[in-house]
Protein backbone atom coordinates (compact mmCIF):
# COMPACT_ATOMS: atom_id res chain seq x y z
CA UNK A 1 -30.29 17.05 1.79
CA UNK A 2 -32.61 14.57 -0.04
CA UNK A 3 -31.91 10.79 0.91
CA UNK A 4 -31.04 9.02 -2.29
CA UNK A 5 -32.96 5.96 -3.32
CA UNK A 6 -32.19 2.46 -4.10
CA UNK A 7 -28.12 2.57 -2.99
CA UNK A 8 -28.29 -1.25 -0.65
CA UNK A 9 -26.49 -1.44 2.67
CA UNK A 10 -23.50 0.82 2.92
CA UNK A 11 -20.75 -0.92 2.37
CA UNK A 12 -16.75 0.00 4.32
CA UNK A 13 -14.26 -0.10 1.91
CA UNK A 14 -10.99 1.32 2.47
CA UNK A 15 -7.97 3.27 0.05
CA UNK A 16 -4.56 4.24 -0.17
CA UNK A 17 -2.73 7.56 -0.82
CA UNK A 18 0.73 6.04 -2.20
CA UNK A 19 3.55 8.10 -2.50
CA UNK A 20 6.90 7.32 -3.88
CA UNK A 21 10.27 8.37 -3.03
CA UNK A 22 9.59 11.17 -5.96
CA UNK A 23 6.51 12.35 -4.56
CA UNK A 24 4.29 10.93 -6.92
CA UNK A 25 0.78 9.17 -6.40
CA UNK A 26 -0.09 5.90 -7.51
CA UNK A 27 -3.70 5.92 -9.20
CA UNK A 28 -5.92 3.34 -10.83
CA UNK A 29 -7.77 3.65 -13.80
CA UNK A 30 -11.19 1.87 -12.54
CA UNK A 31 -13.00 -0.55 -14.65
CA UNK A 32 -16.15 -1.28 -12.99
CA UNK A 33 -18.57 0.56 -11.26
CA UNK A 34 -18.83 2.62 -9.65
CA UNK A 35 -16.65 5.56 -11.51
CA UNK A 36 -15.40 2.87 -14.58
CA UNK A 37 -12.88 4.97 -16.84
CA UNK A 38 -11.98 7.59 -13.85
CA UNK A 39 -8.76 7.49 -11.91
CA UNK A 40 -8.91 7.11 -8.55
CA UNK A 41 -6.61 5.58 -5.56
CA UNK A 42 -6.28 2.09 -5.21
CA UNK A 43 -8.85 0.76 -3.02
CA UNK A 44 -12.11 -1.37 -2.48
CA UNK A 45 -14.56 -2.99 -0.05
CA UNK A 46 -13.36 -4.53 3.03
CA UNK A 47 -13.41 -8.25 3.85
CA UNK A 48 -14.89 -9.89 6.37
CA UNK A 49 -11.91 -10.81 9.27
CA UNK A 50 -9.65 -8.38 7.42
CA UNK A 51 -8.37 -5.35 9.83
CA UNK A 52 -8.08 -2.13 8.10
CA UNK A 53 -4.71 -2.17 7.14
CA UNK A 54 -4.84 -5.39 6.06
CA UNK A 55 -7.51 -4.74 3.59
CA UNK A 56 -5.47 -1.59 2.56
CA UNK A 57 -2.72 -3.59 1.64
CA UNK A 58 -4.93 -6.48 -0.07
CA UNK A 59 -6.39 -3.84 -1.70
CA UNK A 60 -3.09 -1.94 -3.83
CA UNK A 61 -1.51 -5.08 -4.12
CA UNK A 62 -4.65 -6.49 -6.05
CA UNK A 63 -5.09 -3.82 -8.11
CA UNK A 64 -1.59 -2.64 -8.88
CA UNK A 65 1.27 -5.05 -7.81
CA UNK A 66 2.86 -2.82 -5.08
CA UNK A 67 3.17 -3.77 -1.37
CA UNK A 68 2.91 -1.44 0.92
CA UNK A 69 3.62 -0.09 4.34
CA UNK A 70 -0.21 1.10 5.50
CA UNK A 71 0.42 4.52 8.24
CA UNK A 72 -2.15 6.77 9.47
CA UNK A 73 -6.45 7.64 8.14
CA UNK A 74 -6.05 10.11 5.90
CA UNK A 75 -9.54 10.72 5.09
CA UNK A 76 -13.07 9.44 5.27
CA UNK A 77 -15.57 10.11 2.63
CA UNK A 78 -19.21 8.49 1.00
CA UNK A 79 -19.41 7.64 -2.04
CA UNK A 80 -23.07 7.16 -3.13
CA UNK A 81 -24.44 6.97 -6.90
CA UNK A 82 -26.91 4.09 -8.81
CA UNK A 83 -27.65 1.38 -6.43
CA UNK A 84 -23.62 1.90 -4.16
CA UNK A 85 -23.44 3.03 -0.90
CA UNK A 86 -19.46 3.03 -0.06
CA UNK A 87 -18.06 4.51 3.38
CA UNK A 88 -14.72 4.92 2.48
CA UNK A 89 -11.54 4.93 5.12
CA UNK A 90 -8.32 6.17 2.82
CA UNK A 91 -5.07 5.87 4.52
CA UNK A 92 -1.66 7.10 3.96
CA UNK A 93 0.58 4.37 2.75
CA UNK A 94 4.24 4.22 1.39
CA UNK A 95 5.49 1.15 -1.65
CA UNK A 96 8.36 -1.47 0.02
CA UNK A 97 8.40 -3.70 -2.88
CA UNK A 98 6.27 -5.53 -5.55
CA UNK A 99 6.25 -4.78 -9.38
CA UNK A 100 3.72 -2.12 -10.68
CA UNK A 101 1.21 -3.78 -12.97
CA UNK A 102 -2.44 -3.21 -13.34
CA UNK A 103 -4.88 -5.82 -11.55
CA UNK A 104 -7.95 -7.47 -12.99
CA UNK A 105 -10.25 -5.25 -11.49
CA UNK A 106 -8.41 -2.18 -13.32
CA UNK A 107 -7.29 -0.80 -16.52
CA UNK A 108 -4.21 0.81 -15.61
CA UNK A 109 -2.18 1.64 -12.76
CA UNK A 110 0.97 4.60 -12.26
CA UNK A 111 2.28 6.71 -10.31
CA UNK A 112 1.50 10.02 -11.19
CA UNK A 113 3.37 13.31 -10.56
CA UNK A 114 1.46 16.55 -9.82
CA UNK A 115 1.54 18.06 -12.95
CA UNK A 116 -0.08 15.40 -15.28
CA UNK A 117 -3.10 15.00 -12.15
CA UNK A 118 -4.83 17.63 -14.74
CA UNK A 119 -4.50 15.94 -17.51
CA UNK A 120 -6.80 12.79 -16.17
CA UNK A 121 -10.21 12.36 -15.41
CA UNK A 122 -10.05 12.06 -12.17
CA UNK A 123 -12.80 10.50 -9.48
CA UNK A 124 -15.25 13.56 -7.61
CA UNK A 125 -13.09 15.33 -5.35
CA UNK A 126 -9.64 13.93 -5.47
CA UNK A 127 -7.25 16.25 -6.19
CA UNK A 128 -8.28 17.99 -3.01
CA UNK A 129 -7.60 14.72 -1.17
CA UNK A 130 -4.37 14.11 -2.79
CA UNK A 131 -3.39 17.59 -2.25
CA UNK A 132 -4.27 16.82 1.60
CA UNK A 133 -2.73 13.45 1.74
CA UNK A 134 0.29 14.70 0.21
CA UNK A 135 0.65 17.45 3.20
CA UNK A 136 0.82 14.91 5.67
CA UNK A 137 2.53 12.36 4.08
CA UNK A 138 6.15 13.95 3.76
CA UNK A 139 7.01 13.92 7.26
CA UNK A 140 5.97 10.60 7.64
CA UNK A 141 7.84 9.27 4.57
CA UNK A 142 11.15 11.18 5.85
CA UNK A 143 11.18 10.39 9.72
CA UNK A 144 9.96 7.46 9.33
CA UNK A 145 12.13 5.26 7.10
């Protein structure tokens, strides 16, 4: 595989796979690069000092209002296009409170139920992470509230 050119430092950020009580997944519609006008989980780059969790949480609250109780890596994947290099750690995570409204950084945010994920362009790859996420996620949500 050819080594792609001009992407910087990579960069950690870190995600959440939020599920509600109903089963459904909170997105973001992104407005900035990378992937601007796709839907994708909450998430972004980690900040210095921050743990992982802790920049989980920063992270959905930012961009969509909810806090959240951060559980187990899900998935890691790398995310590089023009000029970003992102290691990304995406973690399971479940809402305890806050009021959903879209961020600065975003255009939208909802929870989204498995039937309308086809209906959105979605970011490279994630409905195959959701579907994974999701798999995992129920017994955590049930045994552990």
């Amino acid at each position: 595989m050819p080594v792609i050119e001009n992407v910087g430092t990579p960069t950690v950020a870190i995600g959440a796979f939020v599920f509600d009580r109903e089963g459904r997944v909170l997105l973001v519609e992104r407005g900035q690069a990378p992937s601007a006008g796709l839907w994708s989980i909450p998430g972004g780059k980690l900040e210095p000092g921050e743990t992982l969790a802790q920049g989980v949480a920063r992270e959905v609250r930012e961009e969509t209002g909810m806090i959240v109780e951060v559980g187990t890596l899900s998935c890691v994947i790398e995310h590089i296009s023009d000029g970003f290099h992102y290691v990304i750690l995406d973690y399971l995570a479940r809402p305890i409170g806050g009021t959903l409204a879209a961020g600065s950084e975003v255009r939208a945010a909802k929870f989204v139920d498995e039937g309308e994920l086809s209906s959105l362009p979605l970011s490279n790859g994630l409905a195959e992470l959701i579907a994974r996420a999701r798999a995992t996620h129920a017994p955590w949500f049930t045994t552990s509230r």
